[in-house]
Every structure is written in structure tokens, then in C-alpha cells.
PDB file of N, CA and C in Angstrom:
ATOM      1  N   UNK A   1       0.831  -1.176   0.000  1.00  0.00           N
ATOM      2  CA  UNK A   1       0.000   0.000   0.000  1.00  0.00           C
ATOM      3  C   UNK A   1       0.875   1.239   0.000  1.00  0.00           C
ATOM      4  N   UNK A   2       1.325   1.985  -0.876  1.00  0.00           N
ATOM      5  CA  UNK A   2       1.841   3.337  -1.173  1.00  0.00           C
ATOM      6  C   UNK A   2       1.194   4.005  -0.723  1.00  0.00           C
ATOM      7  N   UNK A   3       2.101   5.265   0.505  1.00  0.00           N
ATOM      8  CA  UNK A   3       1.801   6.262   0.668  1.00  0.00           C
ATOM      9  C   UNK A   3       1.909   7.243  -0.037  1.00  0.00           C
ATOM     10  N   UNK A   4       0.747   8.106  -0.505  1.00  0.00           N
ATOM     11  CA  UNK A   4       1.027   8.832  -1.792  1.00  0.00           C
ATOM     12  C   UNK A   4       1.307  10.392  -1.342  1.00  0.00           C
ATOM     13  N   UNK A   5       0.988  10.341   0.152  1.00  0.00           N
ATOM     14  CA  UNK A   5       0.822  11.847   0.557  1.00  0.00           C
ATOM     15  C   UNK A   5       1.154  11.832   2.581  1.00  0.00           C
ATOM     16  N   UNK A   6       1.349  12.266   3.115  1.00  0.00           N
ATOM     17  CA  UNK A   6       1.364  13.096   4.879  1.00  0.00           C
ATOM     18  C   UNK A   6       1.071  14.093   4.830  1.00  0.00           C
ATOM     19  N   UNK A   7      -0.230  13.428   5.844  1.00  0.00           N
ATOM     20  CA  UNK A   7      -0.606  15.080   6.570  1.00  0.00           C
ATOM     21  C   UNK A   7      -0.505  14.763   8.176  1.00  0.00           C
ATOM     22  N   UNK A   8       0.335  15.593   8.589  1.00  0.00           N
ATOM     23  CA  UNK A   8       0.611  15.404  10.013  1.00  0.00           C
ATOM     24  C   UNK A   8       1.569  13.799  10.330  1.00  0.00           C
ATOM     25  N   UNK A   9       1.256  13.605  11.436  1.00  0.00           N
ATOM     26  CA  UNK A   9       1.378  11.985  11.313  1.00  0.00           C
ATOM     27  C   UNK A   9       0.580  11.125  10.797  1.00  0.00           C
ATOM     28  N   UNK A  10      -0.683  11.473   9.606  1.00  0.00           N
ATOM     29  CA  UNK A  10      -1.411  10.669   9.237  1.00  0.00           C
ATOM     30  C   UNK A  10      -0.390  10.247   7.559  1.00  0.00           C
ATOM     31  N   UNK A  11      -1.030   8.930   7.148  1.00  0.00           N
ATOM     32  CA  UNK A  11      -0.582   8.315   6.202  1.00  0.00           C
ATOM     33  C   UNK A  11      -1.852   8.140   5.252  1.00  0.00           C
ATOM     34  N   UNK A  12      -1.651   8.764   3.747  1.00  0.00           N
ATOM     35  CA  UNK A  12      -2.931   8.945   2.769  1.00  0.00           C
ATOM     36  C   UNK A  12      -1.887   7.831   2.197  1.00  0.00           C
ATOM     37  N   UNK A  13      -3.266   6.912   1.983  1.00  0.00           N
ATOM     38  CA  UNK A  13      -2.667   5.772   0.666  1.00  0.00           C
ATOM     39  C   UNK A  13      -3.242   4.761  -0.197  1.00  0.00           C
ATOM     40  N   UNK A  14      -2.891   4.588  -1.199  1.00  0.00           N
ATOM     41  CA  UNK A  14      -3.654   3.824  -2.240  1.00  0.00           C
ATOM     42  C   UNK A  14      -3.418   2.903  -2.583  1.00  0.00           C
ATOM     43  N   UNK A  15      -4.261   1.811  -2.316  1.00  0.00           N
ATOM     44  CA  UNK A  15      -4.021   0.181  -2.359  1.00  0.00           C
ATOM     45  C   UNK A  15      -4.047  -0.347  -3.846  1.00  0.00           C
ATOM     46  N   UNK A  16      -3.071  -0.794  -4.025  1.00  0.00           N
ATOM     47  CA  UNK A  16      -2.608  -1.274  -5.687  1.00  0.00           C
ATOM     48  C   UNK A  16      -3.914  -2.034  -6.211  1.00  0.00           C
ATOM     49  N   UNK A  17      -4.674  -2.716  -5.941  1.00  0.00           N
ATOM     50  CA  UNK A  17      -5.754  -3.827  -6.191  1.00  0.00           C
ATOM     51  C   UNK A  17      -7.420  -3.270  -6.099  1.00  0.00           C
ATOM     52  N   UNK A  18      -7.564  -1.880  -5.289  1.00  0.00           N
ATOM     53  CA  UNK A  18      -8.215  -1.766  -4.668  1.00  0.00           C
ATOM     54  C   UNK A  18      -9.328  -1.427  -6.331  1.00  0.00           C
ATOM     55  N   UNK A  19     -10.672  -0.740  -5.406  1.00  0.00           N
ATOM     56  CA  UNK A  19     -11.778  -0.802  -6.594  1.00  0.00           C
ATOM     57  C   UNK A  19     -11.758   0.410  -6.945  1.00  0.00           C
ATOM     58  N   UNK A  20     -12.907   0.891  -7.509  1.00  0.00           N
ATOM     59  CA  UNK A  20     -13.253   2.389  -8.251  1.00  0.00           C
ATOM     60  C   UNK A  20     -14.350   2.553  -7.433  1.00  0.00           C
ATOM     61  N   UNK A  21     -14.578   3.937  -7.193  1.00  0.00           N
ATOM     62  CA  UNK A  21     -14.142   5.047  -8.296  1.00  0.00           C
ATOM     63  C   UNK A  21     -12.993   5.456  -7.052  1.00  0.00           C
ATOM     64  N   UNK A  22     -11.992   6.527  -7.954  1.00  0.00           N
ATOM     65  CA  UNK A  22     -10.434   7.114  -7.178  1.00  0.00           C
ATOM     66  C   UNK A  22     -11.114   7.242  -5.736  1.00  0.00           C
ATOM     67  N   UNK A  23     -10.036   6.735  -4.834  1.00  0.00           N
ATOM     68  CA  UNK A  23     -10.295   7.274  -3.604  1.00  0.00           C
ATOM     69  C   UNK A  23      -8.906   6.760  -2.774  1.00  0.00           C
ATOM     70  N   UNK A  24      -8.855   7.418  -2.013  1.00  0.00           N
ATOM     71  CA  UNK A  24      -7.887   7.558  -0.438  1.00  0.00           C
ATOM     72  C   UNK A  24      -8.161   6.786   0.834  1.00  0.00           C
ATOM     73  N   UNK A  25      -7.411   5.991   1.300  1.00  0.00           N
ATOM     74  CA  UNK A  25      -7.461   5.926   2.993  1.00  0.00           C
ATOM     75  C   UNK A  25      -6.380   6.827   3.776  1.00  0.00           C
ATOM     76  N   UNK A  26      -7.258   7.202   4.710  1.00  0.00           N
ATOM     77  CA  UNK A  26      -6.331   7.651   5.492  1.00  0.00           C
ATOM     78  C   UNK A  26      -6.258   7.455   6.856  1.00  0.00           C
ATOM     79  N   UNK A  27      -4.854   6.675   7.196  1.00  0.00           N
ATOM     80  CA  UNK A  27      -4.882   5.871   8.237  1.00  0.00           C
ATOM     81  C   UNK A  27      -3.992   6.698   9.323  1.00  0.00           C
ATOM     82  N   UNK A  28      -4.515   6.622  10.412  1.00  0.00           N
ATOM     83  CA  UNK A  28      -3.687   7.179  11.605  1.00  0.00           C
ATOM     84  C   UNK A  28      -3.576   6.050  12.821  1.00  0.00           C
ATOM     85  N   UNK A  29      -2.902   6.582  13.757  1.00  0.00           N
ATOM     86  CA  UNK A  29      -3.420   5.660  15.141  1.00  0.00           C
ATOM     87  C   UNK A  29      -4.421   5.785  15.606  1.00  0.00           C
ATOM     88  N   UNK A  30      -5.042   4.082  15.520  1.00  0.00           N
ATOM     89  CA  UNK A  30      -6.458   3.778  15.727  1.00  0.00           C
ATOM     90  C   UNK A  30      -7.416   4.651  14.853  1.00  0.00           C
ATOM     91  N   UNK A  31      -7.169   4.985  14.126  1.00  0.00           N
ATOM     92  CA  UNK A  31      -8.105   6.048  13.047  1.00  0.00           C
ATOM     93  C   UNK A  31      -7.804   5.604  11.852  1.00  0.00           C
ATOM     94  N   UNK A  32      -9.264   5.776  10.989  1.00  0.00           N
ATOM     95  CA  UNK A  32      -8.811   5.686   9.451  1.00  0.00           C
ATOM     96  C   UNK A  32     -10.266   5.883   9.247  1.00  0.00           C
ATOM     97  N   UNK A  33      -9.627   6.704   7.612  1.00  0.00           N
ATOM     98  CA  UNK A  33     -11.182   7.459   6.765  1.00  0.00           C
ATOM     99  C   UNK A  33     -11.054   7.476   5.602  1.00  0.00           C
ATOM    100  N   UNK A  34     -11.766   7.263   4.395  1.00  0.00           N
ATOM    101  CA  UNK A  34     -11.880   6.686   3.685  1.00  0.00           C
ATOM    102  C   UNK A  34     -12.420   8.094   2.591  1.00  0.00           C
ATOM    103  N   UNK A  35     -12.001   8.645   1.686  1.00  0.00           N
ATOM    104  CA  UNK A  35     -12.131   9.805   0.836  1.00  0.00           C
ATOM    105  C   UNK A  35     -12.451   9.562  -0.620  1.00  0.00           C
ATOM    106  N   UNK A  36     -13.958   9.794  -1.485  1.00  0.00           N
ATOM    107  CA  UNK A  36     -13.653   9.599  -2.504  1.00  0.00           C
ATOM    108  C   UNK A  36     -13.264  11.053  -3.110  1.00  0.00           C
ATOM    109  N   UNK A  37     -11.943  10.662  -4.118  1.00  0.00           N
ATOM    110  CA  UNK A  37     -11.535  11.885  -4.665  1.00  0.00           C
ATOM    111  C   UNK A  37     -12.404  12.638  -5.204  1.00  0.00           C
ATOM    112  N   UNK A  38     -13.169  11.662  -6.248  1.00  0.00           N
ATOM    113  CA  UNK A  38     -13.827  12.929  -7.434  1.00  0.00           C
ATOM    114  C   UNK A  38     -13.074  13.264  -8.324  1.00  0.00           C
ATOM    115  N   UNK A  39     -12.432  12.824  -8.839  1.00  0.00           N
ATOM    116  CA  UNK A  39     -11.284  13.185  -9.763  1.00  0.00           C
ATOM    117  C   UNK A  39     -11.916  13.363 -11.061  1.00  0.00           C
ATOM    118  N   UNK A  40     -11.343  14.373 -11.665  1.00  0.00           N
ATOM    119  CA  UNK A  40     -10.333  15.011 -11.835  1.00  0.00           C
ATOM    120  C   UNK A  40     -10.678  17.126 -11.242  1.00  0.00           C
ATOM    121  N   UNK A  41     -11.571  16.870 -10.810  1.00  0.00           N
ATOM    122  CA  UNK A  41     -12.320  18.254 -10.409  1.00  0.00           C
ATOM    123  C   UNK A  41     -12.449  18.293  -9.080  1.00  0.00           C
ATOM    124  N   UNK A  42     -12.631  17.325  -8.434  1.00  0.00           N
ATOM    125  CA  UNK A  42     -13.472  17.089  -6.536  1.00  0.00           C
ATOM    126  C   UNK A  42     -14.182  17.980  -6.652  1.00  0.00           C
ATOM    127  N   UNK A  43     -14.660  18.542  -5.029  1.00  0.00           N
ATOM    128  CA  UNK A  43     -13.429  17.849  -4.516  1.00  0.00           C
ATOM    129  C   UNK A  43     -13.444  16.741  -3.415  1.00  0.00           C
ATOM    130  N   UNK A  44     -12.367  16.462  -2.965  1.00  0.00           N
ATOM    131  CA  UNK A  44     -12.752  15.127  -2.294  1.00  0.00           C
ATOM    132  C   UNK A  44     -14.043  14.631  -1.277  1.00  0.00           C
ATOM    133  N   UNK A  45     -14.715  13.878  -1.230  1.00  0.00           N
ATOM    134  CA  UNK A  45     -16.033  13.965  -0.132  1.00  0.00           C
ATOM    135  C   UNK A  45     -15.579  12.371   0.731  1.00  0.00           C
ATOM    136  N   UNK A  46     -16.439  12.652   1.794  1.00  0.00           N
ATOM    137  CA  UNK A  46     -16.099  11.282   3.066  1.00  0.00           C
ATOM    138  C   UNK A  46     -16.759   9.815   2.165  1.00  0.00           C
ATOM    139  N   UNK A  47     -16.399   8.987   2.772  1.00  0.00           N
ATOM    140  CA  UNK A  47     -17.309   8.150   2.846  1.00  0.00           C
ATOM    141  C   UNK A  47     -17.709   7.049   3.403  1.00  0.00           C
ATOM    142  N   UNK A  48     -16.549   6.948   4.415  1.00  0.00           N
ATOM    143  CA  UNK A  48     -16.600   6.575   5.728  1.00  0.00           C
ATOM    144  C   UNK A  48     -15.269   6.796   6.755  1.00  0.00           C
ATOM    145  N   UNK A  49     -15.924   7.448   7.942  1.00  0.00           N
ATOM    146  CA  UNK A  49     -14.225   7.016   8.959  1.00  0.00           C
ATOM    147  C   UNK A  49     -14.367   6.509  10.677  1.00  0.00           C
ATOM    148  N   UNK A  50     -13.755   6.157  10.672  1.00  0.00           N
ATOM    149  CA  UNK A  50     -13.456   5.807  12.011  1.00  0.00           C
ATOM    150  C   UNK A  50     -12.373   6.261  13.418  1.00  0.00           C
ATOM    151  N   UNK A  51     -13.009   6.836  14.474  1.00  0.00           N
ATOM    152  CA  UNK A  51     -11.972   7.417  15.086  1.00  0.00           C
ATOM    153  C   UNK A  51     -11.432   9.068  15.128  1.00  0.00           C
ATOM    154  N   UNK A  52     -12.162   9.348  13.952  1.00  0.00           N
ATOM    155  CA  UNK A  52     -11.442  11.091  13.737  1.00  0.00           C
ATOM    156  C   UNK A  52     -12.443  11.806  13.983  1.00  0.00           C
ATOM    157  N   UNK A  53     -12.384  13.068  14.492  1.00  0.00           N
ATOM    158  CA  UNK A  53     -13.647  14.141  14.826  1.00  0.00           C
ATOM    159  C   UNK A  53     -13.844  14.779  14.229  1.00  0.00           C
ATOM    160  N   UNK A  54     -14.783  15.210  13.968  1.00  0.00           N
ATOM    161  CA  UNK A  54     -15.385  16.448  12.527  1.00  0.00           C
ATOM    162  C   UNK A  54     -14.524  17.330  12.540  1.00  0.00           C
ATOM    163  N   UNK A  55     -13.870  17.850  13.147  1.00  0.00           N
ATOM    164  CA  UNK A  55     -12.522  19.366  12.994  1.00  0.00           C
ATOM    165  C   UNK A  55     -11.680  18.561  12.547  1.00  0.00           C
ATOM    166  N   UNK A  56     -11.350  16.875  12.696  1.00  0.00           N
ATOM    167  CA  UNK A  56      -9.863  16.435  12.398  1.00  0.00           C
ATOM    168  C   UNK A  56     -10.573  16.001  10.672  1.00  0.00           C
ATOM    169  N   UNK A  57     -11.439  16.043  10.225  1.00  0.00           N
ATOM    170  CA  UNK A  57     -11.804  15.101   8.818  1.00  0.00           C
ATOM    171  C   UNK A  57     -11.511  16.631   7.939  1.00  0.00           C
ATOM    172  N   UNK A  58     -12.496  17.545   8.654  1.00  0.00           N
ATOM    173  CA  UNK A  58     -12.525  18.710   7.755  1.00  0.00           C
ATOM    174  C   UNK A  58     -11.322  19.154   7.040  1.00  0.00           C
ATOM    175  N   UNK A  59     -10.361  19.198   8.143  1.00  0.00           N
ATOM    176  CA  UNK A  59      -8.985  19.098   8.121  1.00  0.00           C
ATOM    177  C   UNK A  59      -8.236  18.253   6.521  1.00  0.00           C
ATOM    178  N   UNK A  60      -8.345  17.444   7.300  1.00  0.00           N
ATOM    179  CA  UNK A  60      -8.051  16.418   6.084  1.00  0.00           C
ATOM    180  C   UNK A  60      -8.230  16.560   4.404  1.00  0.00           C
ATOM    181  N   UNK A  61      -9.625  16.495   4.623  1.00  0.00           N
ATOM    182  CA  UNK A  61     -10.636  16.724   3.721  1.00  0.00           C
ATOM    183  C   UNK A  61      -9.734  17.996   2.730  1.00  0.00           C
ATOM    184  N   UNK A  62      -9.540  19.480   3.477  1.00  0.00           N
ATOM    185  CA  UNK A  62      -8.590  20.426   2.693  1.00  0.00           C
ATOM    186  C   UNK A  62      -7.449  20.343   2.255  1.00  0.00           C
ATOM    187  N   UNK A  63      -6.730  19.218   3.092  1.00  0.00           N
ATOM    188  CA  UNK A  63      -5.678  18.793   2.544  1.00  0.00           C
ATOM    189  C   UNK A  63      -5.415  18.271   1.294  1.00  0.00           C
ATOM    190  N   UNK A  64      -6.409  17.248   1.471  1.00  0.00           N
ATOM    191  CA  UNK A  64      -6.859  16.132   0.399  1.00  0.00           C
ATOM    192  C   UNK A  64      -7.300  17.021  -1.144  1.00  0.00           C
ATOM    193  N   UNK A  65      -7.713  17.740  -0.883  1.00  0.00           N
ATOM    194  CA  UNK A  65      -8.521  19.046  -1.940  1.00  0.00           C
ATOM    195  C   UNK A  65      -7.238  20.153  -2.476  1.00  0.00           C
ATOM    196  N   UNK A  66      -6.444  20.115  -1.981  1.00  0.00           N
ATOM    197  CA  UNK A  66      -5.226  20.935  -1.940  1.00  0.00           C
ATOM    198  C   UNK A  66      -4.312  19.855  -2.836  1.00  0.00           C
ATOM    199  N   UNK A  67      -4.320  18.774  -2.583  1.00  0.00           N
ATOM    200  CA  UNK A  67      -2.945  18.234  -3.454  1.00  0.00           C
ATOM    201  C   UNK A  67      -4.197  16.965  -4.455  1.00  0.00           C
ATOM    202  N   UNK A  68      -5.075  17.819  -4.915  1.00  0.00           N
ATOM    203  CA  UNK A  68      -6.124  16.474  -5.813  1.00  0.00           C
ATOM    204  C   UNK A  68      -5.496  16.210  -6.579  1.00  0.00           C
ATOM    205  N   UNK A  69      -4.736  16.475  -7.660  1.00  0.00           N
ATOM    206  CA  UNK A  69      -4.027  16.919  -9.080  1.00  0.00           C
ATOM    207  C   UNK A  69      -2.900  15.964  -8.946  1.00  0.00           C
ATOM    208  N   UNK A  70      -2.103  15.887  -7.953  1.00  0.00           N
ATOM    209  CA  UNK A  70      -1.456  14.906  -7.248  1.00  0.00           C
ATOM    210  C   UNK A  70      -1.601  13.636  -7.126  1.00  0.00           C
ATOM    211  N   UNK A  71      -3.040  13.436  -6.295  1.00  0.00           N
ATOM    212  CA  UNK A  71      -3.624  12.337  -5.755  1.00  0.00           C
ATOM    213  C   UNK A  71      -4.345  11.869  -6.864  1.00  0.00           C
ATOM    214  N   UNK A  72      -4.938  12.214  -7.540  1.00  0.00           N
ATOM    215  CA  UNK A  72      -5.347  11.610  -9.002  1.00  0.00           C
ATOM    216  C   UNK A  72      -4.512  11.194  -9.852  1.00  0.00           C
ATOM    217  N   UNK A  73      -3.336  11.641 -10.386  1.00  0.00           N
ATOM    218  CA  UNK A  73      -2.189  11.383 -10.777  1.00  0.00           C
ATOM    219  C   UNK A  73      -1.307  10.015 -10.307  1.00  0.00           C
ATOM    220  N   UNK A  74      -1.629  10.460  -8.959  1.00  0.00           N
ATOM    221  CA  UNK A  74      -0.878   8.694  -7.998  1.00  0.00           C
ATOM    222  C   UNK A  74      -2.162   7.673  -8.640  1.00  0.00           C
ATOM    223  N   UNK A  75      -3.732   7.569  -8.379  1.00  0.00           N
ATOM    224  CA  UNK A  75      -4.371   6.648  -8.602  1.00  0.00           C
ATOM    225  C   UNK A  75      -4.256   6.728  -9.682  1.00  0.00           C
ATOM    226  N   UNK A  76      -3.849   7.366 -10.950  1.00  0.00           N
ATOM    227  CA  UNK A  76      -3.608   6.828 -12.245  1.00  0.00           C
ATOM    228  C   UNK A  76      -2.843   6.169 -12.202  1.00  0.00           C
ATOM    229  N   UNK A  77      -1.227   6.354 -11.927  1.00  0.00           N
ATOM    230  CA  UNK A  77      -0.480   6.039 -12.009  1.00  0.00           C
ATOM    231  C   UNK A  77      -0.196   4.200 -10.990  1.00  0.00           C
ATOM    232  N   UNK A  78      -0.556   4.154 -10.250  1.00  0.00           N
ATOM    233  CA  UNK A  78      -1.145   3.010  -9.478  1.00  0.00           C
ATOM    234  C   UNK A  78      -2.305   2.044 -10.216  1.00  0.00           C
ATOM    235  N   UNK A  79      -3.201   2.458 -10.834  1.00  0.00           N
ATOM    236  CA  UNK A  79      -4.286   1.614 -11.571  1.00  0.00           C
ATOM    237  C   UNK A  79      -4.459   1.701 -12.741  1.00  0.00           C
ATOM    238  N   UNK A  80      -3.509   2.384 -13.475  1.00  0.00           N
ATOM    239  CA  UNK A  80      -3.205   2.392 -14.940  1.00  0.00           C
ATOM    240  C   UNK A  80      -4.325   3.588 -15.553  1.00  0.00           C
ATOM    241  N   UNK A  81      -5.483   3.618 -14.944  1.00  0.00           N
ATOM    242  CA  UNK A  81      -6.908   4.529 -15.450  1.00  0.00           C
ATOM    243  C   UNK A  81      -7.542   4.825 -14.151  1.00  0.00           C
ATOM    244  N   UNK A  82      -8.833   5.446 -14.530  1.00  0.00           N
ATOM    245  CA  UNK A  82     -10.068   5.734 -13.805  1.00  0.00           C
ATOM    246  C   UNK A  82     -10.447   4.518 -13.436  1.00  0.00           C
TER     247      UNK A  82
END
């Protein structure tokens, strides 16, 4: 599982096998949330997490929206396409 991105001590990453449509985990201690990108526009929306509090996702969430262009680019580059 490639980390494609850090935010903080969290780890954003994209599982080589995984399904469609583009999306992110993002795993912390005892935490993890689950982002679909929306690619190639987002921007990213939840779609499930565990462990993180609405100020820590929102968070995220801008991060995630901040480097999309990036993170779409990695799930291309990881799954060959959309």
C-alpha cells in the first residue's frame, strides 16, 4: 500500500488492487477514513471514517482538496486509469 501523501502523522494511501471510483485511505493511530476523490475536479467527499472528529476530517478533507491533481495522478499512475 503506497503512501502517496502526509498530513501530520497521518498516512494517505492507495491500495494497488483496490476498486473504483479514485479514492484515499487515510490511516492514523487507531483512526482511518476513507475519501472519494472525485477526480479530476473534486473535490474530495467522506465516505466513511473511524476514530477522527469532525474538525480532524474537515482538516483532512482540505488537505486532500489541496494536493487532488497529485492524488489523481498517484491513482492513475497506481491503476493504470479511472
Amino acid at each position: 500500500m503506497p503512501t502517496v501523501l502526509r498530513i501530520g502523522g497521518l498516512r494517505v494511501v492507495v491500495y494497488p488492487n483496490d476498486h473504483r471510483p479514485p479514492h484515499v485511505h487515510v490511516i492514523g493511530t487507531e483512526t482511518e477514513a476513507v475519501f472519494i476523490l472525485n477526480c479530476p475536479n473534486g473535490p474530495p467527499s467522506l465516505r466513511g471514517s473511524f476514530g477522527f472528529s469532525t474538525a480532524e476530517l474537515n482538516r483532512i478533507a482540505s488537505a486532500l482538496a489541496a494536493s487532488l491533481a497529485a492524488l489523481c495522478g498517484e491513482w492513475e499512475r497506481i491503476h493504470d486509469d479511472y
